[in-house]
Protein backbone atom coordinates (compact mmCIF):
# COMPACT_ATOMS: atom_id res chain seq x y z
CA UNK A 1 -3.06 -7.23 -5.83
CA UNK A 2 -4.50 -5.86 -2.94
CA UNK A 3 -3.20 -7.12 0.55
CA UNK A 4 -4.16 -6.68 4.12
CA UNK A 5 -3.14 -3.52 6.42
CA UNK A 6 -1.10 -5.90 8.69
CA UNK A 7 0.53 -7.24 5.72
CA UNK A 8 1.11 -3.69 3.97
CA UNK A 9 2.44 -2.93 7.17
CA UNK A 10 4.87 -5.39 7.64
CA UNK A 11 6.39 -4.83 3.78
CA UNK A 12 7.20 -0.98 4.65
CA UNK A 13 8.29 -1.78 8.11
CA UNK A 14 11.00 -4.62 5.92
CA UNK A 15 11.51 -2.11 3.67
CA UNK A 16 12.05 0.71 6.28
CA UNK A 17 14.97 -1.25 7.90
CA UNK A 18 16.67 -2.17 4.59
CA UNK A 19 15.50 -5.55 3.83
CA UNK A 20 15.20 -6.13 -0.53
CA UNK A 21 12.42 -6.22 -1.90
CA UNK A 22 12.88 -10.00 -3.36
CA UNK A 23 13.26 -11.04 0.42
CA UNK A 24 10.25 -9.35 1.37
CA UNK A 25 8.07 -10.91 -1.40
CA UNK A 26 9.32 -14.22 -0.51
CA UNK A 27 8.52 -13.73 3.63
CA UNK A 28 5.34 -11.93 3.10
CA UNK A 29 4.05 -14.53 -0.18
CA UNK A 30 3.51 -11.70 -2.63
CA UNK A 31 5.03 -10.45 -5.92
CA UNK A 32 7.95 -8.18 -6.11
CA UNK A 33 5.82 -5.76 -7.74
CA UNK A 34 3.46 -5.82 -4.83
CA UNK A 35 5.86 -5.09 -2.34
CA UNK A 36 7.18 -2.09 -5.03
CA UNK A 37 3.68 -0.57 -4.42
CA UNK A 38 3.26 -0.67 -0.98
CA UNK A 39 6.86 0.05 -0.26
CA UNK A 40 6.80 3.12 -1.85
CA UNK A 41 3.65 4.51 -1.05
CA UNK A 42 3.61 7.82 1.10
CA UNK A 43 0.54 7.45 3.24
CA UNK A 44 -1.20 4.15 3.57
CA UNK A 45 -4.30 5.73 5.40
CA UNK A 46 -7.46 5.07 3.74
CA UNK A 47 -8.92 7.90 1.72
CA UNK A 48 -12.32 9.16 2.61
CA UNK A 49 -15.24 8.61 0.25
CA UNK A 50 -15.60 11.35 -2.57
CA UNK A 51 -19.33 12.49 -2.88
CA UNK A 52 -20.94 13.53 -5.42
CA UNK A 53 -21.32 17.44 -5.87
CA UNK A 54 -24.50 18.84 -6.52
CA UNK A 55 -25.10 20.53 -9.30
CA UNK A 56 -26.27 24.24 -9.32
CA UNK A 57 -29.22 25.40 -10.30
CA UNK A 58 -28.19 29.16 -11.17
């Protein structure tokens, strides 16, 4: 399940000052397994779109 930035937000700022993850799901309205993912990702910044490489011609 994907959720909003403000709401992916708001599960690691719960999860940065302690609060379980079952209490979170139930504030927020998502699964436990939801707020797993978010909570422990490293670096929620969007990654930057991979293009494709050219091919050589050599």
């Amino acid at each position: 399940m994907t959720v909003s930035t403000p709401v992916q937000q708001h599960i690691r700022i719960l999860d940065a000052q302690g609060v379980s993850w079952r209490r979170i799901a139930r504030e927020v309205g998502v699964s436990r397994q939801t707020v797993r993912k978010y909570a422990e990702l490293e670096d929620c910044s969007p990654k930057p779109p991979e293009h494709a490489k050219a091919k050589s011609c050599f």
